[in-house]
C-alpha atoms as a PDB file:
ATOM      1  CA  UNK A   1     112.119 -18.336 123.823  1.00  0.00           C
ATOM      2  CA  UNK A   2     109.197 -16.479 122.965  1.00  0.00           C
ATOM      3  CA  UNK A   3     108.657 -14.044 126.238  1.00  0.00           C
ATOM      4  CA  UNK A   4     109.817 -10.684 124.909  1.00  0.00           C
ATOM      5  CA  UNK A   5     108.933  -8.885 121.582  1.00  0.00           C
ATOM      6  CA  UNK A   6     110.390  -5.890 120.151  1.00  0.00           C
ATOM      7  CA  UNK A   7     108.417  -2.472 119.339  1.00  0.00           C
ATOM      8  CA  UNK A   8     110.392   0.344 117.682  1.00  0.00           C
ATOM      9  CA  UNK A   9     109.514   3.011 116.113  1.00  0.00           C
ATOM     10  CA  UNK A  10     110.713   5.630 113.770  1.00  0.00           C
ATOM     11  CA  UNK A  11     109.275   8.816 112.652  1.00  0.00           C
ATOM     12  CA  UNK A  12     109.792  11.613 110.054  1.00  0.00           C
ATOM     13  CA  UNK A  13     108.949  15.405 109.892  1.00  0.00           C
ATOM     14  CA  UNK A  14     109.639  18.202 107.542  1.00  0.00           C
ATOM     15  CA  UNK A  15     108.060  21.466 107.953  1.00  0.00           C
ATOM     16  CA  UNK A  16     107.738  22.497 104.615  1.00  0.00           C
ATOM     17  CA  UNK A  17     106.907  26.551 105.169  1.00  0.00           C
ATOM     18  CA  UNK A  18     109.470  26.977 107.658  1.00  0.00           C
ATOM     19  CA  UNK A  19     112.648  25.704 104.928  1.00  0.00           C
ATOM     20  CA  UNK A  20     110.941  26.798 102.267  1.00  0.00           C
ATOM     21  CA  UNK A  21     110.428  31.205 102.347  1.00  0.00           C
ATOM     22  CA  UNK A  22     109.205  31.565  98.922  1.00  0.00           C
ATOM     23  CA  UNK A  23     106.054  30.630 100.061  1.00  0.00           C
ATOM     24  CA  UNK A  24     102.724  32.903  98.776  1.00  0.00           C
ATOM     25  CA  UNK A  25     101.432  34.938 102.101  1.00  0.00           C
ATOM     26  CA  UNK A  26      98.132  33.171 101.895  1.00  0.00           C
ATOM     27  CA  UNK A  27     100.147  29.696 102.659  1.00  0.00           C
ATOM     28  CA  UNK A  28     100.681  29.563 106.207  1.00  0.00           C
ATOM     29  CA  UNK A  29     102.064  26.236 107.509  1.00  0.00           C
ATOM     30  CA  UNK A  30     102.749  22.958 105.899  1.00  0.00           C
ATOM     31  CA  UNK A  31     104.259  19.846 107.418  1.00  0.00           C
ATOM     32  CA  UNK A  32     104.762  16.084 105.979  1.00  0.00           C
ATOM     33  CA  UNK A  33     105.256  13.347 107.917  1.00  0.00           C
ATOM     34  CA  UNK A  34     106.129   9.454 107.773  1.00  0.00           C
ATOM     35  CA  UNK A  35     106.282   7.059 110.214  1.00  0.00           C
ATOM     36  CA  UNK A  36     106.736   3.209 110.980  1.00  0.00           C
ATOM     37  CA  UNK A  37     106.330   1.478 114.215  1.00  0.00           C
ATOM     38  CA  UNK A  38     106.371  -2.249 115.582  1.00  0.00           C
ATOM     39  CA  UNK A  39     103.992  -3.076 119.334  1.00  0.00           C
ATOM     40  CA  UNK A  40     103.420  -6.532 120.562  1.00  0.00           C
ATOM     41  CA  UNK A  41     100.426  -7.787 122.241  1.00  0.00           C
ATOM     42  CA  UNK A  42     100.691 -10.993 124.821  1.00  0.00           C
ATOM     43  CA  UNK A  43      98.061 -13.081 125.987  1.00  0.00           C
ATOM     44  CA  UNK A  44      96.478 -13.787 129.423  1.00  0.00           C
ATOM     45  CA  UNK A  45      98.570 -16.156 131.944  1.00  0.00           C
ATOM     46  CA  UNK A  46      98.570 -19.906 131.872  1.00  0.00           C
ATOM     47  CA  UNK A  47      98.220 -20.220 128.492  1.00  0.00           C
ATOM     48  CA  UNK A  48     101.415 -22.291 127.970  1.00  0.00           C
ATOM     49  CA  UNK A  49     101.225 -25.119 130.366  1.00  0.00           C
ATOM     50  CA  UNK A  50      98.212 -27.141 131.982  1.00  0.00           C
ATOM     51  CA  UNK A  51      96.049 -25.393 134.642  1.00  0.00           C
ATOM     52  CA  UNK A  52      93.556 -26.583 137.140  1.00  0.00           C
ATOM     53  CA  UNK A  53      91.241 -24.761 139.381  1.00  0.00           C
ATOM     54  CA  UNK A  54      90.306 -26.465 142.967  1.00  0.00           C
ATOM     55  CA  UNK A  55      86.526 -26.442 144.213  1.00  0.00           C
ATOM     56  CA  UNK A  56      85.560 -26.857 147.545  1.00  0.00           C
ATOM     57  CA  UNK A  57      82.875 -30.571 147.508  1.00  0.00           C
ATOM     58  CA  UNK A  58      83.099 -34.144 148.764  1.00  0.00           C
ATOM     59  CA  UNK A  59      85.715 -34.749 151.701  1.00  0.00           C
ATOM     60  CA  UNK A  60      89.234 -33.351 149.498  1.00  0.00           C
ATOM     61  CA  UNK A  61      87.280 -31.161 147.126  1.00  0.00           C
ATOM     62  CA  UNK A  62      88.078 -31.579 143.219  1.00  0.00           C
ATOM     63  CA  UNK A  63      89.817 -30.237 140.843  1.00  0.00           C
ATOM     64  CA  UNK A  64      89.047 -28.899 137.410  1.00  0.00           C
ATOM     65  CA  UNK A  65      91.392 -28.622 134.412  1.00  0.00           C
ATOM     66  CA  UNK A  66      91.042 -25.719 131.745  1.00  0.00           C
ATOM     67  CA  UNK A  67      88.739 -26.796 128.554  1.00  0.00           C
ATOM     68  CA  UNK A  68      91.379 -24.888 126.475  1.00  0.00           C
ATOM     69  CA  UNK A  69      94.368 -26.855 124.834  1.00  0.00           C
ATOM     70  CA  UNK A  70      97.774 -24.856 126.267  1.00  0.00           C
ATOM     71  CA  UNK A  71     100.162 -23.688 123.566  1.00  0.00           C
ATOM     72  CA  UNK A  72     103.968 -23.821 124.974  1.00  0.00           C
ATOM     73  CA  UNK A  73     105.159 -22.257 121.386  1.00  0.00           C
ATOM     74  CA  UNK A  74     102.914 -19.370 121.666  1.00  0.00           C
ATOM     75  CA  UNK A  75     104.517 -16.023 120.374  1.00  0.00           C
ATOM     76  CA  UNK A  76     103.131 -12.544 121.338  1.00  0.00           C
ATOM     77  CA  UNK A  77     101.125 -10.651 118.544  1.00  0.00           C
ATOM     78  CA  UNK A  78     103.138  -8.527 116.731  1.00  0.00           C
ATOM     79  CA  UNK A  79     101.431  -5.114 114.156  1.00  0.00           C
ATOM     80  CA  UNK A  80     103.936  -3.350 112.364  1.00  0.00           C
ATOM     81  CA  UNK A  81     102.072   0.243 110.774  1.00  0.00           C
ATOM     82  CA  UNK A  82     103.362   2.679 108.932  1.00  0.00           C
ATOM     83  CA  UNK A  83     102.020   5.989 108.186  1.00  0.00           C
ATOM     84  CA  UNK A  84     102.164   8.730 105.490  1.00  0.00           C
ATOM     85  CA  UNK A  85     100.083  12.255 105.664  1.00  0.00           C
ATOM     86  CA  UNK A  86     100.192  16.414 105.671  1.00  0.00           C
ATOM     87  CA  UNK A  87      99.470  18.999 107.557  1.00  0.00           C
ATOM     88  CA  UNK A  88      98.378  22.312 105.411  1.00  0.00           C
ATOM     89  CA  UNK A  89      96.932  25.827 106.774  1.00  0.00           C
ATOM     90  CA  UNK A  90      95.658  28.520 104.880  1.00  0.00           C
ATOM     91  CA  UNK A  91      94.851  32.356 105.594  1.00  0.00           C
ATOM     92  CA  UNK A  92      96.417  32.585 109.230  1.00  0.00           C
ATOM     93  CA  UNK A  93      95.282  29.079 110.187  1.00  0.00           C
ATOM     94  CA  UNK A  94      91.907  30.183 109.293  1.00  0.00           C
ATOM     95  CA  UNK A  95      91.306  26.965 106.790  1.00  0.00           C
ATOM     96  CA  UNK A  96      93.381  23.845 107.618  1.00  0.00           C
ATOM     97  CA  UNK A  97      93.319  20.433 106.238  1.00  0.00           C
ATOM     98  CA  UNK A  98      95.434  17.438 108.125  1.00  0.00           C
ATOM     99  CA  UNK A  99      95.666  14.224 106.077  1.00  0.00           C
ATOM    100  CA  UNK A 100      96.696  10.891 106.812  1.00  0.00           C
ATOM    101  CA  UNK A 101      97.083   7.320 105.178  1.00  0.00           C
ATOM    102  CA  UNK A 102      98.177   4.273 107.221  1.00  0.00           C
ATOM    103  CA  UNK A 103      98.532   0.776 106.933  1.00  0.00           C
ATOM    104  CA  UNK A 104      99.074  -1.927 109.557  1.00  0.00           C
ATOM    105  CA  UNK A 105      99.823  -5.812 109.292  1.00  0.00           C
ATOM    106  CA  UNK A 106      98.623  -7.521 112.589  1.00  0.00           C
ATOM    107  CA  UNK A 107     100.678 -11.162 112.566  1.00  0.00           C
ATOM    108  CA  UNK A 108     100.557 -13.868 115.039  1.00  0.00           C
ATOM    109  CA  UNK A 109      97.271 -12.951 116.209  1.00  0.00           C
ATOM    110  CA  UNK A 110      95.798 -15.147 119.266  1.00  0.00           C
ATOM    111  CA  UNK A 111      93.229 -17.073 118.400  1.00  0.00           C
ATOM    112  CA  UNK A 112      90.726 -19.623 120.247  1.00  0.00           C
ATOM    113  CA  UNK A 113      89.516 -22.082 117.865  1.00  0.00           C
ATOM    114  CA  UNK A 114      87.371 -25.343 118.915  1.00  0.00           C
ATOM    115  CA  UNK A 115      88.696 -29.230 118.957  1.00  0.00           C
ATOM    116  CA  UNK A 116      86.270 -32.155 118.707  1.00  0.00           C
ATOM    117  CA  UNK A 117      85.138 -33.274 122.158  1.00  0.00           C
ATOM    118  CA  UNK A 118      86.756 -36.725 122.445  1.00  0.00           C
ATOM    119  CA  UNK A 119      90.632 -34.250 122.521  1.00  0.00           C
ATOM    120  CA  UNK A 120      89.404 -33.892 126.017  1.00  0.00           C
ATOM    121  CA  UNK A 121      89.276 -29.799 125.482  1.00  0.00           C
ATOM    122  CA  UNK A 122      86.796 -27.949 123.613  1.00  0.00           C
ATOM    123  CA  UNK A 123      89.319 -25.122 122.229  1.00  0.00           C
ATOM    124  CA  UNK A 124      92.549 -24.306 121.617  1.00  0.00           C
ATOM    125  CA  UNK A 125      94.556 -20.993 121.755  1.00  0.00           C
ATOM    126  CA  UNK A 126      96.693 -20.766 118.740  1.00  0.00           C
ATOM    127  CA  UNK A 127      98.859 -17.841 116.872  1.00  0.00           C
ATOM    128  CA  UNK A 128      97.401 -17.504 113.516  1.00  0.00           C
ATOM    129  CA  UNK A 129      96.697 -14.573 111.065  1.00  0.00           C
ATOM    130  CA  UNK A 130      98.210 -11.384 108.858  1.00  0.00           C
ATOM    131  CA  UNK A 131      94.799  -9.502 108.469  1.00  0.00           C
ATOM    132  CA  UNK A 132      95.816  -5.975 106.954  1.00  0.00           C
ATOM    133  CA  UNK A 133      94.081  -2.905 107.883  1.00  0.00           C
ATOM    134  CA  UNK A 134      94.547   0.201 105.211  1.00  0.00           C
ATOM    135  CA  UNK A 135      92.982   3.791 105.259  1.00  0.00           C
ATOM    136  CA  UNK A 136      92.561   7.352 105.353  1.00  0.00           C
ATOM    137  CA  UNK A 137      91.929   9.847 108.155  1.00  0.00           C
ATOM    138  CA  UNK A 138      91.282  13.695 106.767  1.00  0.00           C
ATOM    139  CA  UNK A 139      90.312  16.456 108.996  1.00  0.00           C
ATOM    140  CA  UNK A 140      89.161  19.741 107.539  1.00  0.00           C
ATOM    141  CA  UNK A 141      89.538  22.706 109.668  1.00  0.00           C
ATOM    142  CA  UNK A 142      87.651  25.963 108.964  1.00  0.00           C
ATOM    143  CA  UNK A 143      87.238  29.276 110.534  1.00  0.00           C
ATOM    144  CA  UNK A 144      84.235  31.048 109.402  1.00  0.00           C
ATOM    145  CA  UNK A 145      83.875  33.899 111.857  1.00  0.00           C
ATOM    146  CA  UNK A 146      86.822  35.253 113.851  1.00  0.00           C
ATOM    147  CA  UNK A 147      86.327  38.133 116.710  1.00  0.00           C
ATOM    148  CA  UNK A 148      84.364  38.506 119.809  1.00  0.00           C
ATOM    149  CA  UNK A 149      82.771  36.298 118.220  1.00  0.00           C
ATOM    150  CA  UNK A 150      83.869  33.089 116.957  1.00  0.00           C
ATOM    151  CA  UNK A 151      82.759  30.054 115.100  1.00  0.00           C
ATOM    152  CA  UNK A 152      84.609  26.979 114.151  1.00  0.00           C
ATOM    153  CA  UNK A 153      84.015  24.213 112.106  1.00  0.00           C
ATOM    154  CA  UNK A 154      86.191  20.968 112.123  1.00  0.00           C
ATOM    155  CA  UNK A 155      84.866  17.992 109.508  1.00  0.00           C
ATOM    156  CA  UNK A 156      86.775  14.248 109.791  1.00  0.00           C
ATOM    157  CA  UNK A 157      86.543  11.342 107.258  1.00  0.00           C
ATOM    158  CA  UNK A 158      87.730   7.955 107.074  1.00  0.00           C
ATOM    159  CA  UNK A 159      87.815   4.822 105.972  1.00  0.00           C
ATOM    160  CA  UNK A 160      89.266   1.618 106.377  1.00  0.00           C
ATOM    161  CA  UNK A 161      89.673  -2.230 104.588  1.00  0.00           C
ATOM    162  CA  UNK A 162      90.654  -4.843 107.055  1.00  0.00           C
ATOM    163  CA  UNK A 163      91.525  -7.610 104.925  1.00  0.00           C
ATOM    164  CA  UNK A 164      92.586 -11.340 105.669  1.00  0.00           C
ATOM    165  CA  UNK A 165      95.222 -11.966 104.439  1.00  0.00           C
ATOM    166  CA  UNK A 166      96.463 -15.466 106.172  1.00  0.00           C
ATOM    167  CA  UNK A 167      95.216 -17.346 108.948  1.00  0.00           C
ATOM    168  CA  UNK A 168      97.186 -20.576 110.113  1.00  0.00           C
ATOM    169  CA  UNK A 169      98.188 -23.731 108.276  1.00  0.00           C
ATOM    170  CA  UNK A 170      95.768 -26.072 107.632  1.00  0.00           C
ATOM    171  CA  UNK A 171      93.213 -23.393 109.339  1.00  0.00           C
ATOM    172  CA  UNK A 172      91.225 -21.260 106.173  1.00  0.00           C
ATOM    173  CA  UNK A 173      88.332 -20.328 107.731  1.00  0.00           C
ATOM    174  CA  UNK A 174      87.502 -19.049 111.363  1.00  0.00           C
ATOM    175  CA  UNK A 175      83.959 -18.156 113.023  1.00  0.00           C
ATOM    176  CA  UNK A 176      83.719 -14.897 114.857  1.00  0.00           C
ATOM    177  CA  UNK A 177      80.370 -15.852 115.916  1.00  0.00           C
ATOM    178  CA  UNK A 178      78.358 -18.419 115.478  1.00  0.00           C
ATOM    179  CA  UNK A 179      74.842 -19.132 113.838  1.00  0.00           C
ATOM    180  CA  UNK A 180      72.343 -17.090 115.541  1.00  0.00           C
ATOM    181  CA  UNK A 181      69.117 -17.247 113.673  1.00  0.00           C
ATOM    182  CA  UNK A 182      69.976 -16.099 110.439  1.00  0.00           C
ATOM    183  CA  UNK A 183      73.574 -14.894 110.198  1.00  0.00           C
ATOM    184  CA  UNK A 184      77.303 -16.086 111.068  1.00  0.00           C
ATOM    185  CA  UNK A 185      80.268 -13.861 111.345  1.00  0.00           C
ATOM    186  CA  UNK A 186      83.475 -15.642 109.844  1.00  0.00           C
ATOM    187  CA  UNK A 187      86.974 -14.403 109.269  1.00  0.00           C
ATOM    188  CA  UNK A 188      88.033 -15.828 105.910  1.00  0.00           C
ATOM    189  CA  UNK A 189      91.276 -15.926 104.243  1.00  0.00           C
ATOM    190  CA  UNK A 190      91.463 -13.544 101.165  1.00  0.00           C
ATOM    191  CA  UNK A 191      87.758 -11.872 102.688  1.00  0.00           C
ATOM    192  CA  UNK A 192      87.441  -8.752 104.536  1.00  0.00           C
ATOM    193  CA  UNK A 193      87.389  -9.077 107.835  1.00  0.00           C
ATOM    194  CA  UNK A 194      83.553  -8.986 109.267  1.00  0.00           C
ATOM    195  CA  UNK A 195      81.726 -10.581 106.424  1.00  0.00           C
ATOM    196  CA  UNK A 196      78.292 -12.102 107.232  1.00  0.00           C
ATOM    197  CA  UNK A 197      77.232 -15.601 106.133  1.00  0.00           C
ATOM    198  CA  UNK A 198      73.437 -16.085 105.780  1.00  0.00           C
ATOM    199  CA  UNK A 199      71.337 -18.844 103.585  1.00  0.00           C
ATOM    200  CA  UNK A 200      70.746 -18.005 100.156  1.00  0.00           C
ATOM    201  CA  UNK A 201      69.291 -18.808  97.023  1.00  0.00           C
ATOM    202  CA  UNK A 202      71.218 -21.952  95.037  1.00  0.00           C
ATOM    203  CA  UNK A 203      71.769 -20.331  91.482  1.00  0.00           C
ATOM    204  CA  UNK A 204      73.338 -21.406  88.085  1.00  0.00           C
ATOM    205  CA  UNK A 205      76.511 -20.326  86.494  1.00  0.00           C
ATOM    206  CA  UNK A 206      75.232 -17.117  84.624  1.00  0.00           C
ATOM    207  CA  UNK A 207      73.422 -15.947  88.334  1.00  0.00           C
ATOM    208  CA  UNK A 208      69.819 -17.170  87.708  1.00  0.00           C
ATOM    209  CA  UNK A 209      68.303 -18.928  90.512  1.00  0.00           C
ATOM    210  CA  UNK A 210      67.304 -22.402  90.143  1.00  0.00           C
ATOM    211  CA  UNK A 211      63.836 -23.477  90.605  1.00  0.00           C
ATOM    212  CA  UNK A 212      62.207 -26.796  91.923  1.00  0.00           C
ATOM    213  CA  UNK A 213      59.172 -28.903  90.342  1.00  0.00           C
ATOM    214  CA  UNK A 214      57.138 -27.239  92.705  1.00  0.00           C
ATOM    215  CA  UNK A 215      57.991 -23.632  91.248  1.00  0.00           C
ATOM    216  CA  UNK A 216      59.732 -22.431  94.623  1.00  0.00           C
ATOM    217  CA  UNK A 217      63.492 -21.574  94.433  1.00  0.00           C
ATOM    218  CA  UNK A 218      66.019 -23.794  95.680  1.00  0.00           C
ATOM    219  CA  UNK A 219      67.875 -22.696  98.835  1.00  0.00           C
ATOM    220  CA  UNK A 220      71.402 -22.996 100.353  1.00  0.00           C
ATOM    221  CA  UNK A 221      71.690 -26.032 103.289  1.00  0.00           C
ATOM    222  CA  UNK A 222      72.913 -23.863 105.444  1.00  0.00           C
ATOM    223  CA  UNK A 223      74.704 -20.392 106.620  1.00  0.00           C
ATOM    224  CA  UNK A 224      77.273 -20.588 103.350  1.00  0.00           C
ATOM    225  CA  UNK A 225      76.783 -17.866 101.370  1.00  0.00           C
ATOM    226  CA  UNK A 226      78.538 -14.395 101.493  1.00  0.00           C
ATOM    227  CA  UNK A 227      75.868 -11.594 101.568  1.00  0.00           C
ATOM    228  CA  UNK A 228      77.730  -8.570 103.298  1.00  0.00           C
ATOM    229  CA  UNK A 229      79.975  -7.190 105.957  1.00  0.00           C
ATOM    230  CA  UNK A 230      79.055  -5.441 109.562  1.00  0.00           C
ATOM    231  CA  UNK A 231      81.935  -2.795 108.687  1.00  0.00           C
ATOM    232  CA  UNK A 232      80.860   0.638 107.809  1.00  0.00           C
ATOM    233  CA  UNK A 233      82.019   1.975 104.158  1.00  0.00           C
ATOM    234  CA  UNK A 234      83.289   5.257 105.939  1.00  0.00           C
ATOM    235  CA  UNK A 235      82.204   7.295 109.265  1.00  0.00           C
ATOM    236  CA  UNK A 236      82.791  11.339 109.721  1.00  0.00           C
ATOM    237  CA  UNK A 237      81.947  13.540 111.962  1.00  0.00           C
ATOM    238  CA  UNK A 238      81.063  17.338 111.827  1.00  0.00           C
ATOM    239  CA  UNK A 239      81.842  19.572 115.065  1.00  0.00           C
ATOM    240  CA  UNK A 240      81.008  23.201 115.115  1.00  0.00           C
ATOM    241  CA  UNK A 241      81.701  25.548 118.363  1.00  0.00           C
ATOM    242  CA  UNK A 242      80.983  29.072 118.777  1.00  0.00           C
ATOM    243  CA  UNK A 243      82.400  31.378 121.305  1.00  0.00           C
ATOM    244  CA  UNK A 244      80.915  34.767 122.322  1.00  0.00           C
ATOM    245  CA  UNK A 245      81.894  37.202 125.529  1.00  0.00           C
ATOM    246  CA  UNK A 246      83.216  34.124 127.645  1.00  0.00           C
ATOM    247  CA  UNK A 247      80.319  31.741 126.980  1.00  0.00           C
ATOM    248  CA  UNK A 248      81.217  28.521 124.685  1.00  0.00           C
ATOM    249  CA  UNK A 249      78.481  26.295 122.726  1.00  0.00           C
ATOM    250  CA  UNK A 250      79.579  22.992 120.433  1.00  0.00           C
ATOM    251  CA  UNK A 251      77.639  20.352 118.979  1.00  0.00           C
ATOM    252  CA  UNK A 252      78.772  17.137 116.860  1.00  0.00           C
ATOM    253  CA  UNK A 253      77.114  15.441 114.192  1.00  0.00           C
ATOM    254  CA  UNK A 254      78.554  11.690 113.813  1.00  0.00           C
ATOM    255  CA  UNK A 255      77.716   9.732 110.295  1.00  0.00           C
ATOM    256  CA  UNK A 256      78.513   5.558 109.923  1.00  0.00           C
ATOM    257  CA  UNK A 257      77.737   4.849 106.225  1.00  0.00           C
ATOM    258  CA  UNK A 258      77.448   1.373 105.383  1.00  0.00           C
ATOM    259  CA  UNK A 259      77.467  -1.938 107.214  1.00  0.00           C
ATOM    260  CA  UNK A 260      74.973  -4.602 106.680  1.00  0.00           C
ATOM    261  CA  UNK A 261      71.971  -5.488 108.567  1.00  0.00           C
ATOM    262  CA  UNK A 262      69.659  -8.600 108.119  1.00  0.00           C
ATOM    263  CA  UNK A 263      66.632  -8.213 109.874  1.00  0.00           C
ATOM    264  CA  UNK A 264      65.217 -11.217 111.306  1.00  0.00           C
ATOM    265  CA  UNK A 265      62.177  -9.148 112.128  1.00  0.00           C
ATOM    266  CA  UNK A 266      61.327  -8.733 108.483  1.00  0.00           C
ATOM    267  CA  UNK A 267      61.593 -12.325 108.223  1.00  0.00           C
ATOM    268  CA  UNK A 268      58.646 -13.175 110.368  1.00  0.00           C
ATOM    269  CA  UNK A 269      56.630 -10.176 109.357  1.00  0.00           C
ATOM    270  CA  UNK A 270      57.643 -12.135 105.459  1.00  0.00           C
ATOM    271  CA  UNK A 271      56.403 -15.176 107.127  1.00  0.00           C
ATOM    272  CA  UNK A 272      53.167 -13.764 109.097  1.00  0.00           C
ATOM    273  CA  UNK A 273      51.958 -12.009 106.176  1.00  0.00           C
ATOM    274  CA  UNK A 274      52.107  -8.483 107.559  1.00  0.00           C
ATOM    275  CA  UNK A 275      54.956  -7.135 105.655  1.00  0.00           C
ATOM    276  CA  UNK A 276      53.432  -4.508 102.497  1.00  0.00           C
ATOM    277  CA  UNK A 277      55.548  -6.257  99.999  1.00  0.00           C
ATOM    278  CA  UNK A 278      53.846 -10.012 100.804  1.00  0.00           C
ATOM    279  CA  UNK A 279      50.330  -8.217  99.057  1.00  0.00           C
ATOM    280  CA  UNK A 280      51.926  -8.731  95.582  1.00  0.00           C
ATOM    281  CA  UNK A 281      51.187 -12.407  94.393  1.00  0.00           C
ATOM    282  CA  UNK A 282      48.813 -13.455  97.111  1.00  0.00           C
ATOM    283  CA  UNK A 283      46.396 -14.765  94.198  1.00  0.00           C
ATOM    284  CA  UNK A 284      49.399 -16.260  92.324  1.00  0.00           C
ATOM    285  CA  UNK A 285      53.244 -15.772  90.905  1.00  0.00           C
ATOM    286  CA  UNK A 286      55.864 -16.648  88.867  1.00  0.00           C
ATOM    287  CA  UNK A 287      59.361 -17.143  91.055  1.00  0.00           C
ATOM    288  CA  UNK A 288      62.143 -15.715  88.261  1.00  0.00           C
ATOM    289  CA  UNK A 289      64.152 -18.263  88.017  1.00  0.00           C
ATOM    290  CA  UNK A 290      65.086 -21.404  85.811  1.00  0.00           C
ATOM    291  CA  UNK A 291      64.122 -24.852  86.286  1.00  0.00           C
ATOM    292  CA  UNK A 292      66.673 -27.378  88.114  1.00  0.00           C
ATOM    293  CA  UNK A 293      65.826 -30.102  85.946  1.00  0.00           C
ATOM    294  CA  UNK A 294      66.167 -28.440  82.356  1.00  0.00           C
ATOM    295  CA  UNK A 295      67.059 -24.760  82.466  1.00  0.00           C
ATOM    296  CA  UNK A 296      64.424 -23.807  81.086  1.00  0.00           C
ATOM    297  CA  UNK A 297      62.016 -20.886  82.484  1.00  0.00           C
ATOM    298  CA  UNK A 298      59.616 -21.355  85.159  1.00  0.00           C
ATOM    299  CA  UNK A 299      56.482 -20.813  84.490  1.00  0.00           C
ATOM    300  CA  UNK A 300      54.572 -22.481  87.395  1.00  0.00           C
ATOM    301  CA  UNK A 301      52.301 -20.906  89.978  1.00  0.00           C
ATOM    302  CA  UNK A 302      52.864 -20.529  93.322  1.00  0.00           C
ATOM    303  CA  UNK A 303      50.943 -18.157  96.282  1.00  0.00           C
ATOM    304  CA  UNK A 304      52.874 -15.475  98.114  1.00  0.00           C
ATOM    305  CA  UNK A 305      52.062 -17.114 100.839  1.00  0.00           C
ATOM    306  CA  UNK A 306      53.714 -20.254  99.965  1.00  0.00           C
ATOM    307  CA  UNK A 307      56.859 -18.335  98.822  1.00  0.00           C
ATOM    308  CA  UNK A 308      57.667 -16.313 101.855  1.00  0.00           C
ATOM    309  CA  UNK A 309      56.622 -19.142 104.661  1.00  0.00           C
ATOM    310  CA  UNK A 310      59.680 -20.851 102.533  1.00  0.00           C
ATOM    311  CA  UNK A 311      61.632 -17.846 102.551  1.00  0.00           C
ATOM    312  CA  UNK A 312      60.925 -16.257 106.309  1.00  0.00           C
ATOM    313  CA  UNK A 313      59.681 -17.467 109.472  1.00  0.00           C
ATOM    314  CA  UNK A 314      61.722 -17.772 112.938  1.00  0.00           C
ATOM    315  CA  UNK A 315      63.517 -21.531 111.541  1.00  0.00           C
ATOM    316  CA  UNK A 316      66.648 -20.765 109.894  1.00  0.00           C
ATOM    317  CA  UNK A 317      65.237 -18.084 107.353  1.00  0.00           C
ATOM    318  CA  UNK A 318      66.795 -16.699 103.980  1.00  0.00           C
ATOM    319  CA  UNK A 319      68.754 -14.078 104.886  1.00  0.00           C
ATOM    320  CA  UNK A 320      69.583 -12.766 101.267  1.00  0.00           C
ATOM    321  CA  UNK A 321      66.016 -11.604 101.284  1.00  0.00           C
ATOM    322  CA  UNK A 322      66.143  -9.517 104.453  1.00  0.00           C
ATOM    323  CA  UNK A 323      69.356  -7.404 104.006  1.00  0.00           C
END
């Protein structure tokens, strides 16, 4: 019932300077544009039913069935976009700026999430998901020099939110990728897609962290704790190109701002002692913080070195303190 998907489209133009002649002579062109399209995605074969795979071994050979669960209700993935933006030159093309905004709504995404062992697979394949991507593209176009010799200069922005909307009923949370050392990548419903879980410091409700009788902080059991996303803020680009008597010369600048980084390296520098900032304290510190029993402020001693072998090292280190 499910093994054909629809994916149409439907697009808008008006070019603005050719309906409109009242135009100033410095305004050469200017277009809008709209847009809304549908595509579907599938997934790999034998999917929907039981498979095996036959090995060659003993006197008949063997056979092996597929670790993942099938899914005969499977639909295909299905992202509906639509698209708003200009397209504006100025002084014979010679400044130009071509601007778009877009949204998409991926649903029915295909997902492979893991069953307990005694199912008798270790995953399933499942639809799940509305995860919303929104954003701008902007591309400024500029002509410095024009002649025998010529220079152009093109500059691109954007940015984009991927958010997660909904994943699958009874399903709130998904993992990406599992714990490595000191970080796990989950998909979360109402999160942004690509946030990183690390360990982190256990604090009160006003934000202060909470302190042990020992006067070291107290830390998260495990990877639970929200500290960033692997997504860049924005990226951009800046080409030039130059052309003189036949011979042609470009070069691109590309920027990614933003993303987050934990750096298990620092952590065992922390840990080891040979990171600058592990000098201050070494004879003695106070951990800011409140104290678990009575909320009252710490005031007990402990070394540096105590404090960042409970902080660092290669075991399952605080990654709040190595972004």
């Amino acid at each position: 019932e499910s093994w054909s998907y629809f994916y149409p489209s439907v697009g808008l133009t008006w070019v603005v300077s050719d309906m409109i002649k009242t135009l100033p002579g410095w305004f050469t062109f200017a277009k809008l544009r709209a847009s809304y399209a549908q595509v579907g995605n599938d997934t790999d074969p034998y999917q929907l039913a039981p498979s095996f795979d036959f090995f060659t071994g003993g006197s008949l050979g063997y056979a092996s069935r597929s670790s993942t669960m099938p899914a005969p209700n499977l639909k295909p993935e299905l992202t509906k976009s639509k698209e708003l933006g200009f397209d504006i030159r100025f002084f014979q093309n010679r400044v130009g700026l071509d601007f778009t905004w877009y949204r998409s709504n991926s649903e029915n995404q295909l997902l492979t999430v893991p069953l307990p062992v005694a199912s008798g697979y270790s995953n399933q394949f499942i639809n799940a998901g509305n995860i919303q991507n929104t954003g701008i593209e902007a591309t400024l176009n500029l002509k410095p020099v024009e002649g025998e010799f010529t220079w152009d200069v093109a500059v691109n922005f954007s940015t984009n939110k991927s958010l997660v909307k909904k994943l699958s009923e009874g399903l709130t949370e998904y993992t990406i990728r599992g714990r490595s050392w000191m970080t796990t990548v989950k998909v979360v419903e109402g999160h942004e897609f690509g946030d990183i879980y690390t360990r982190g410091f256990v604090r009160n409700d006003n934000g202060r962290v909470l302190i042990d009788a020992n006067g070291q902080p107290l830390l998260t059991g495990g990877q639970t704790v929200a500290m960033g996303n692997y997504n860049p803020d924005w990226i951009g680009g800046i080409n030039n190109s130059f052309s003189y008597k036949g011979f042609d010369l470009s070069f691109m600048i590309d920027i990614r701002e933003g993303g987050d980084v934990f750096s298990f390296t620092q952590a065992n520098l922390a840990s080891d002692g040979f990171a600058d900032y592990t000098l201050k304290g070494r004879d003695g510190m106070v951990v800011d913080g409140v104290m678990e029993s009575d909320g009252s402020e710490n005031d007990i001693s402990v070394t540096a070195e105590e404090y960042w072998q409970r902080l660092g090292g290669r075991n399952t280190p605080v990654g709040e303190c190595f972004k």
